[in-house]
N, C-alpha and C. Protein backbone atom coordinates (compact mmCIF):
# COMPACT_ATOMS: atom_id res chain seq x y z
N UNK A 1 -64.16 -52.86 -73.31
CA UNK A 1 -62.80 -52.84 -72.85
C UNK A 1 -62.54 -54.11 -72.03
N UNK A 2 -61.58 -54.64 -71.95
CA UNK A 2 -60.99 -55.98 -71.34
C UNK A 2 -60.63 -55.36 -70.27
N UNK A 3 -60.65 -55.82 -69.06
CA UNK A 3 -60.15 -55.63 -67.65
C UNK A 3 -59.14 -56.82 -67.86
N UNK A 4 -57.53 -56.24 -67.35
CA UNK A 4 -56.28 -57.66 -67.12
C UNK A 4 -56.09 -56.90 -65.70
N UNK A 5 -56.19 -58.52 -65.40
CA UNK A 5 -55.26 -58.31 -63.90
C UNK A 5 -54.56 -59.17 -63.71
N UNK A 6 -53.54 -59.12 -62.65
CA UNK A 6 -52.58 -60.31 -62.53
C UNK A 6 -53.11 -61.46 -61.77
N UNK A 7 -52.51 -62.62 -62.26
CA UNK A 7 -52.96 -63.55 -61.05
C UNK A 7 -52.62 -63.79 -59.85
N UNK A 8 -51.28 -63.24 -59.57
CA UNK A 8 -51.17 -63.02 -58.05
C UNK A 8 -49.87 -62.29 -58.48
N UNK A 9 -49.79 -61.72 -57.22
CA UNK A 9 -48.84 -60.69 -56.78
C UNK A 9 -47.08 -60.74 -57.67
N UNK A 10 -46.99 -61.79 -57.46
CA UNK A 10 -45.50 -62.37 -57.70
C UNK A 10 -45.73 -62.90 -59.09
N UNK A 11 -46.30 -62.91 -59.81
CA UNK A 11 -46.70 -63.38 -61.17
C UNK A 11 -46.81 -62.28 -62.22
N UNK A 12 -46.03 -62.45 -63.52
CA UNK A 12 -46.24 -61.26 -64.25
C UNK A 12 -47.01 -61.61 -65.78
N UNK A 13 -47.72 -62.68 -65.33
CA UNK A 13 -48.05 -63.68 -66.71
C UNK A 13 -50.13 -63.00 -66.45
N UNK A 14 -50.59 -61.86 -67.00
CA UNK A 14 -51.86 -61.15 -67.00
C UNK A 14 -52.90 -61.75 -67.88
N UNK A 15 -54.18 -62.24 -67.80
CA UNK A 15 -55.28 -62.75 -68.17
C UNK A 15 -56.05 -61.72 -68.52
N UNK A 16 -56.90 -62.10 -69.60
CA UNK A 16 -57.75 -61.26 -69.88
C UNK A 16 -59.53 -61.80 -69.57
N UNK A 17 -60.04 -61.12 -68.67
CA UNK A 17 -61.47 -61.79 -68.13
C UNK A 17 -62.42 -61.18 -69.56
N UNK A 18 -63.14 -62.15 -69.76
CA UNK A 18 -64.07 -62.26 -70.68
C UNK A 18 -64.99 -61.48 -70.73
N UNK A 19 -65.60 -60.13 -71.39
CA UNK A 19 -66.52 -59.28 -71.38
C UNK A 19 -68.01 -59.73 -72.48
N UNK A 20 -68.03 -60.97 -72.67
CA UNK A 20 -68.83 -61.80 -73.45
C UNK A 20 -70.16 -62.06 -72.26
N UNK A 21 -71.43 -62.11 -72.71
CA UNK A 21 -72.63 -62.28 -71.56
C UNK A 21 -73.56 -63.46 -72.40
N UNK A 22 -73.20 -63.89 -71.24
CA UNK A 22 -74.26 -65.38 -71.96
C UNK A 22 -75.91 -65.27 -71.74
N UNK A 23 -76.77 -65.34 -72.51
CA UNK A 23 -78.32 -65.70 -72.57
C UNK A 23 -78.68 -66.61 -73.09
N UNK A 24 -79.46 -67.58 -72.41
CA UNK A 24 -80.92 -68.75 -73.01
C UNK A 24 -81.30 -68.04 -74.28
N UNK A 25 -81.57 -68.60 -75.46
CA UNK A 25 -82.83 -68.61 -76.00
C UNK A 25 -83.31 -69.43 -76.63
N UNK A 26 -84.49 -69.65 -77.33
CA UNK A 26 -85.17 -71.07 -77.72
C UNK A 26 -85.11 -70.35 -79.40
N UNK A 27 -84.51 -71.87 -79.99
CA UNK A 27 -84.24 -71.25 -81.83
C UNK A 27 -84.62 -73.10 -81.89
N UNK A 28 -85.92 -72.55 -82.99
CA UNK A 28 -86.66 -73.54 -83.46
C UNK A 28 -87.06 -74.71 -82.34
N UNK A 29 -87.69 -74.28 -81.20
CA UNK A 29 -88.10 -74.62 -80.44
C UNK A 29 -87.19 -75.72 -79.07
N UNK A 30 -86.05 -74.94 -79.58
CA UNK A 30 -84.52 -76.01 -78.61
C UNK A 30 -84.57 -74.72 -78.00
N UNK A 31 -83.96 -74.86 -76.50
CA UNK A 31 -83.09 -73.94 -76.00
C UNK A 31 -81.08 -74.09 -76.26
N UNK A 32 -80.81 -72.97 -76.19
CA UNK A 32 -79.42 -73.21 -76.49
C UNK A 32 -78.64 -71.81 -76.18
N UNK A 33 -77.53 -71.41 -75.52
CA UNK A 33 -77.04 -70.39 -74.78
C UNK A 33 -75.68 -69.97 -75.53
N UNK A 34 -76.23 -68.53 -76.16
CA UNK A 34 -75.29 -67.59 -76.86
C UNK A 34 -74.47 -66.68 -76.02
N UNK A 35 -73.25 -66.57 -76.79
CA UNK A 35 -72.56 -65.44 -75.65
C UNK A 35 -72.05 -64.49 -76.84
N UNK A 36 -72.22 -63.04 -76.39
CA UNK A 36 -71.98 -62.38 -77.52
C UNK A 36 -71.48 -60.92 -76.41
N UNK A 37 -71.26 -60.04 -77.09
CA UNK A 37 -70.62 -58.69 -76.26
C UNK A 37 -71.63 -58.02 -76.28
N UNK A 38 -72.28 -57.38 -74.88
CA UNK A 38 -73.24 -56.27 -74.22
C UNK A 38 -73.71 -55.66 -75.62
N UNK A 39 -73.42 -54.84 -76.16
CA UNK A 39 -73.25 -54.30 -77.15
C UNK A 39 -74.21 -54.94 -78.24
N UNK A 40 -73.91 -56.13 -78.48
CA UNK A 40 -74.49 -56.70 -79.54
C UNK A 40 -75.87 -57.41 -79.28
N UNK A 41 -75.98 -57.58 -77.84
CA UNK A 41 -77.23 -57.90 -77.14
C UNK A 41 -78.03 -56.65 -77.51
N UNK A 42 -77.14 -55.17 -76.88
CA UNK A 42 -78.23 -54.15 -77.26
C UNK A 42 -78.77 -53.81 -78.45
N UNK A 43 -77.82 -54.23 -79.18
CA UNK A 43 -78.80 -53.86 -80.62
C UNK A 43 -79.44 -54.90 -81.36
N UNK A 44 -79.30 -56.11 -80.95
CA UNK A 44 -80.40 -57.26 -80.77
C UNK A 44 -82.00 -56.67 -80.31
N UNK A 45 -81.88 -56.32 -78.92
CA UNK A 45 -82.72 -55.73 -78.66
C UNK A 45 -83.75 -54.75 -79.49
N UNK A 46 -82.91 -53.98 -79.89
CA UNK A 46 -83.38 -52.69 -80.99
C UNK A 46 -83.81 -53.16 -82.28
N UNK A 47 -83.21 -54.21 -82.34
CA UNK A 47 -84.18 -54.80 -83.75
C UNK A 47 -85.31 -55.63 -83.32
N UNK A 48 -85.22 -56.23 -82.34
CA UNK A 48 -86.66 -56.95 -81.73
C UNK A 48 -87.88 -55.99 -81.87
N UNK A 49 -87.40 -54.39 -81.01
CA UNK A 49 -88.00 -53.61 -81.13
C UNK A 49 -89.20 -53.54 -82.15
N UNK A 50 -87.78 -52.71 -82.99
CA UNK A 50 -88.43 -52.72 -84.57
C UNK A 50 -89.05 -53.32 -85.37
N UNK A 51 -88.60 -53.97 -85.27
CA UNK A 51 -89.27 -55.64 -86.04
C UNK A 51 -90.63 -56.14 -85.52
N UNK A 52 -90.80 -55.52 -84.29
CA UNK A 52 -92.20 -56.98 -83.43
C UNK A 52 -92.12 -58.09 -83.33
N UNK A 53 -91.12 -58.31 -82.97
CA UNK A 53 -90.33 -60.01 -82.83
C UNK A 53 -89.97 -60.06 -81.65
N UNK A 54 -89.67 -61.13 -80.93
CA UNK A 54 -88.67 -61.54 -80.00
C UNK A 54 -87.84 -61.80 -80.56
N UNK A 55 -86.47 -62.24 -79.35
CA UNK A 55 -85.86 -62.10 -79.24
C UNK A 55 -85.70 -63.82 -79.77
N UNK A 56 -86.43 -64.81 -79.74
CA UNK A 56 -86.02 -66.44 -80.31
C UNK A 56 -86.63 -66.16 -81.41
N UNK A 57 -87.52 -65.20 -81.89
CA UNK A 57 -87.94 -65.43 -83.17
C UNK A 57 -86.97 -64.61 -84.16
N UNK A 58 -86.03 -64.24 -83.82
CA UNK A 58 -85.21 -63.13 -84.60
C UNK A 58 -84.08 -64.06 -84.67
N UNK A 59 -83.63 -64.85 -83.66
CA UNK A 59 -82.29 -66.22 -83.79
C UNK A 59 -82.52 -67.31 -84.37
N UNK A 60 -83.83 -67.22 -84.23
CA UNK A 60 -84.56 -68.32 -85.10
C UNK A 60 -84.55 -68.32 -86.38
N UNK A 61 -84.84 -67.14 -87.05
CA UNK A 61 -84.71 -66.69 -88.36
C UNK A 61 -83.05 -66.62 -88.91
N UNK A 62 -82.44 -65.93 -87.98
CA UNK A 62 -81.01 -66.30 -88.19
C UNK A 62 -80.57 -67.38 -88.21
N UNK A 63 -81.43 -68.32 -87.54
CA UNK A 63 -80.28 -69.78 -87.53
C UNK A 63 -81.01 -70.37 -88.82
N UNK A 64 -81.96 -69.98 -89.02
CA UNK A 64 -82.67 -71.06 -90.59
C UNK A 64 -81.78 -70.67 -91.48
N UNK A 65 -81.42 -69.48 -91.60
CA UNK A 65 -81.03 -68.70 -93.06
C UNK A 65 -79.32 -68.93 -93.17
N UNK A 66 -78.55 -69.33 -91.84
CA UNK A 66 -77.26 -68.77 -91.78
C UNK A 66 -76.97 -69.96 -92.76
N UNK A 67 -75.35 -70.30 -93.06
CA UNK A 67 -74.64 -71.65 -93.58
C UNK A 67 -74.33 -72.23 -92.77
N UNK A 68 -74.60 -73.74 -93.14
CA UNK A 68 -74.61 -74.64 -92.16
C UNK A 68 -73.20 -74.43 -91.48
N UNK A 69 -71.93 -74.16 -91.98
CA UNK A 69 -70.68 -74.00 -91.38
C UNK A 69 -70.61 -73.10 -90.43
N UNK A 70 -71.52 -72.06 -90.36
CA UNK A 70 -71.37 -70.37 -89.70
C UNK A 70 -72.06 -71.01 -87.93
N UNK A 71 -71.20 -70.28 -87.39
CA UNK A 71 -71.75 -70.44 -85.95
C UNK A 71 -72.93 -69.82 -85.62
N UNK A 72 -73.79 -70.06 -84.91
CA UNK A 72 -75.05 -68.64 -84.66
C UNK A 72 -74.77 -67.63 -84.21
N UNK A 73 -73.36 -67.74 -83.16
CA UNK A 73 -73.61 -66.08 -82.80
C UNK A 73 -72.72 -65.51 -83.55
N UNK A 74 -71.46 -66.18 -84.27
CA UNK A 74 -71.38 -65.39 -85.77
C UNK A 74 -72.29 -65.21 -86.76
N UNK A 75 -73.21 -66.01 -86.84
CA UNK A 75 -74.58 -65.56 -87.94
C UNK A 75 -75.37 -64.08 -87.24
N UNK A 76 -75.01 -64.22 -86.26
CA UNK A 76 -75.90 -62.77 -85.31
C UNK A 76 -74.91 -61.71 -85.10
N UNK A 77 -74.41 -62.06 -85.33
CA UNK A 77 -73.28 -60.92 -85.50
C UNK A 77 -73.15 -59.81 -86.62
N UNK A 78 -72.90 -60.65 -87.48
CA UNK A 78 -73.15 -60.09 -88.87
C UNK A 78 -74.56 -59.55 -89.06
N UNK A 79 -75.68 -60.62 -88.29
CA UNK A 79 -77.25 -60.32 -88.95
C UNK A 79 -77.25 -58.27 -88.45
N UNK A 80 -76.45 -58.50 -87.08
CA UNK A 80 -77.04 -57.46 -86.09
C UNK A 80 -76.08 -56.63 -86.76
N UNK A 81 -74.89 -56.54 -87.42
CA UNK A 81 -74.22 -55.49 -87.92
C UNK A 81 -74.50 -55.23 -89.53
N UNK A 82 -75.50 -55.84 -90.31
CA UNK A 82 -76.32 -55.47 -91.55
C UNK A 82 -76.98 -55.00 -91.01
N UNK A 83 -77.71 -54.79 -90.32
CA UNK A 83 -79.07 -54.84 -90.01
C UNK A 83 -78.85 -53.39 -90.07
N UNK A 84 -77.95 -52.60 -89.20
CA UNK A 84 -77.74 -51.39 -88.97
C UNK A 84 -76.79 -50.83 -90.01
N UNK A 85 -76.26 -51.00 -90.71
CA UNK A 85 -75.95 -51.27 -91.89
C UNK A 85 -76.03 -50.24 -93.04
N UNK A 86 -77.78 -51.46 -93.44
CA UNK A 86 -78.08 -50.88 -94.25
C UNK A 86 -79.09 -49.81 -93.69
N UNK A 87 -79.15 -49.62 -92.38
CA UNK A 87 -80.02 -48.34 -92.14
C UNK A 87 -79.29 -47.62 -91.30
N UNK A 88 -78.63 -47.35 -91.84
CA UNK A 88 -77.33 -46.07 -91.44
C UNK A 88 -78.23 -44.83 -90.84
N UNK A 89 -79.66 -44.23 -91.65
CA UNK A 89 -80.13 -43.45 -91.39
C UNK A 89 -82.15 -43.78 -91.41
N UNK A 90 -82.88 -42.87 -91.04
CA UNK A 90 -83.86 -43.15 -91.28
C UNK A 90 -84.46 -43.47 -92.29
N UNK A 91 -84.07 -42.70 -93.50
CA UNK A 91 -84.29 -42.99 -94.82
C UNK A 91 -83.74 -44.53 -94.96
N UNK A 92 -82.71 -44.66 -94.72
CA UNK A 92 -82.26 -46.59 -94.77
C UNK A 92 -83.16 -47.42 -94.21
N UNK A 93 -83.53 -47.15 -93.08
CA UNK A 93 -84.77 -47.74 -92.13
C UNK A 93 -86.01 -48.12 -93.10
N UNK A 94 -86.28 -47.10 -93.67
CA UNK A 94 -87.67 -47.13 -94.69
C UNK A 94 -87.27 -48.00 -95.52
N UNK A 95 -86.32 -48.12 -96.43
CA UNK A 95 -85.64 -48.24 -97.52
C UNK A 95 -85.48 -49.62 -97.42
N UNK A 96 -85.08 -50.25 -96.56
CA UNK A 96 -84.92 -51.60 -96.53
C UNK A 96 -86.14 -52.32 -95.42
N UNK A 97 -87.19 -51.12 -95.35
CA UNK A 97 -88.36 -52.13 -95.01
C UNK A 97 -88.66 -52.34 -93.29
N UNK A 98 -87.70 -51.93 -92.45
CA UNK A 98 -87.42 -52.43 -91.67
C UNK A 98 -88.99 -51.77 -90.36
N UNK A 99 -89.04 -51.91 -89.63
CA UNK A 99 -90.27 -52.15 -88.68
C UNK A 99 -91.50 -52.68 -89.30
N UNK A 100 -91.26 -53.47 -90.35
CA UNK A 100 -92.71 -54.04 -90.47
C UNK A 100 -92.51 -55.92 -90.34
N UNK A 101 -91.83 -56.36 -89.50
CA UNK A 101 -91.87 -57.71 -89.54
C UNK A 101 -91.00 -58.59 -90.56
N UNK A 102 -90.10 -57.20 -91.05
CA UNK A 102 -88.92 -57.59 -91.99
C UNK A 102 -88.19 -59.15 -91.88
N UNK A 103 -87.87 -58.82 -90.57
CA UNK A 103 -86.48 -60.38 -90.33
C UNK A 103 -86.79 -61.11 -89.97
N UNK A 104 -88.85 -61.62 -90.13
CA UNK A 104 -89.34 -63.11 -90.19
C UNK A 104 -89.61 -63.62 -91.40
N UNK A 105 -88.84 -62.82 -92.28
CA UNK A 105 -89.16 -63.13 -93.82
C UNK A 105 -87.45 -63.32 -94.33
N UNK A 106 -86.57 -63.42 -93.83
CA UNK A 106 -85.19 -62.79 -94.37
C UNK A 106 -84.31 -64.24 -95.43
N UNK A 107 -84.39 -63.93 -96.47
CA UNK A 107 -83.29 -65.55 -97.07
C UNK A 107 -81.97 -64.72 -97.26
N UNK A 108 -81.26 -65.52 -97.57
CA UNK A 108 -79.83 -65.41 -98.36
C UNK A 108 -79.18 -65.30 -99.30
N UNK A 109 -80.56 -65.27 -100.12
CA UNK A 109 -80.22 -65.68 -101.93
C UNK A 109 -79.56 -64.44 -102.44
N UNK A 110 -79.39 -62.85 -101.84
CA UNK A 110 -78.16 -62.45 -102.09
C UNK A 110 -79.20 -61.56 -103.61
N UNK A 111 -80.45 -61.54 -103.54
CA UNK A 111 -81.24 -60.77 -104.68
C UNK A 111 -81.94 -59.86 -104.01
N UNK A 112 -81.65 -59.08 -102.82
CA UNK A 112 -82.56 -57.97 -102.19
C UNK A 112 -82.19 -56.96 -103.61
N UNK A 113 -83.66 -55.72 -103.11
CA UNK A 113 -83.61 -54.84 -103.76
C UNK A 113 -84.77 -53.71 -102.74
N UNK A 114 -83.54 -52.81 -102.33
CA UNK A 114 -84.04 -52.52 -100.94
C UNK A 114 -84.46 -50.65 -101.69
N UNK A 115 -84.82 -50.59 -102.42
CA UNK A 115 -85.96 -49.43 -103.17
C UNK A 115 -87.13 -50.00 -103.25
N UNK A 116 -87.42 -51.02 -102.83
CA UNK A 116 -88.92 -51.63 -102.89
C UNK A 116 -89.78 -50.47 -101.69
N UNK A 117 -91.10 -50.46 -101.83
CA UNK A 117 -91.94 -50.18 -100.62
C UNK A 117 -92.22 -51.40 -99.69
N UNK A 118 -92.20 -50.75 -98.36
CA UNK A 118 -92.44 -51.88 -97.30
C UNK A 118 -93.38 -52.70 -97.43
N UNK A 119 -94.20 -52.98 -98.33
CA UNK A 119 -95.18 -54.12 -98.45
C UNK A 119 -94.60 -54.78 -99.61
N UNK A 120 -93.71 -54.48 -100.50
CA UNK A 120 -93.21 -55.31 -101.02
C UNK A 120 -91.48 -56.05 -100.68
N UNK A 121 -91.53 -55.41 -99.38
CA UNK A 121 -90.01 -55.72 -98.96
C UNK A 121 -90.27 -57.55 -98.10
N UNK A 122 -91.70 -57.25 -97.72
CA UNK A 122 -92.24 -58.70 -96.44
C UNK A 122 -92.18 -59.40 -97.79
N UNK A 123 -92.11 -59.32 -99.17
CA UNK A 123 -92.53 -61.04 -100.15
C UNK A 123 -91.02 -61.48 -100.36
N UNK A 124 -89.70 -60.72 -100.48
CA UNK A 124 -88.75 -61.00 -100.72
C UNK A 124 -87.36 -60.34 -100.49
N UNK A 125 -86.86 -60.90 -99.14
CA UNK A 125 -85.42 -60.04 -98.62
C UNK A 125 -83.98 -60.63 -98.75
N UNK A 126 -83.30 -59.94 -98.14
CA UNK A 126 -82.02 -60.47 -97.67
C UNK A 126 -81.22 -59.42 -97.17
N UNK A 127 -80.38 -60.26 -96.11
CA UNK A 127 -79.15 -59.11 -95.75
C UNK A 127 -77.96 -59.53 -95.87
N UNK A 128 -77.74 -60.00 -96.90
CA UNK A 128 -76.75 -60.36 -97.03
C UNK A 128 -76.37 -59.18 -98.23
């Protein structure tokens, strides 16, 4: 939710303060500072989890794979709203592979085939 308040008393012209949270992280060995909504940090998190990744090795993977035009934290945006996605449920979780080191393997080529078993999901992915 946006908090507006006025800028002063006698003023009826209301701002909206930014609910965006900025973090460091190192993608391909640069540091560089994303701002994205609470929210999307937390389920950043939850795929680190899952995955056995950090948190630069998961932006890292996002920033190799995204298009060169796409911003990163629009590439993380999207990564973090597939991600959950396609695992709507636990069965999805399995299904697309996910806690075995999935999204240090992830391309774009747009040929997943997420009925594979999890040892064949690490030779060839995507979430797109």
């Amino acid at each position: 939710m946006f908090n507006v308040e006025k800028l002063s008393p006698g003023e009826d012209k209301a701002y909206t303060r930014s609910t965006l949270v900025s973090r460091n992280v190192v993608v391909s060995g640069r540091r560089t500072s994303i701002r994205l909504e609470p929210e999307m940090w937390d389920g950043l998190r939850e795929i680190c989890l899952r995955e056995r990744a950090n948190i630069h090795q998961i932006c890292t993977t996002v920033s190799l794979q995204k298009l060169e035009d796409t911003s990163l934290t629009a590439a993380i945006r999207v990564f973090v709203m597939r991600y959950f996605r396609l695992a709507a449920t636990e069965a999805g979780h399995s299904n697309a592979g996910h806690g075995y080191g999935l999204t240090l393997g992830l391309s774009m080529n747009g040929n997943a085939n997420y009925n594979r078993r999890p040892a064949e999901a690490l030779t060839k992915t995507s979430f797109s």
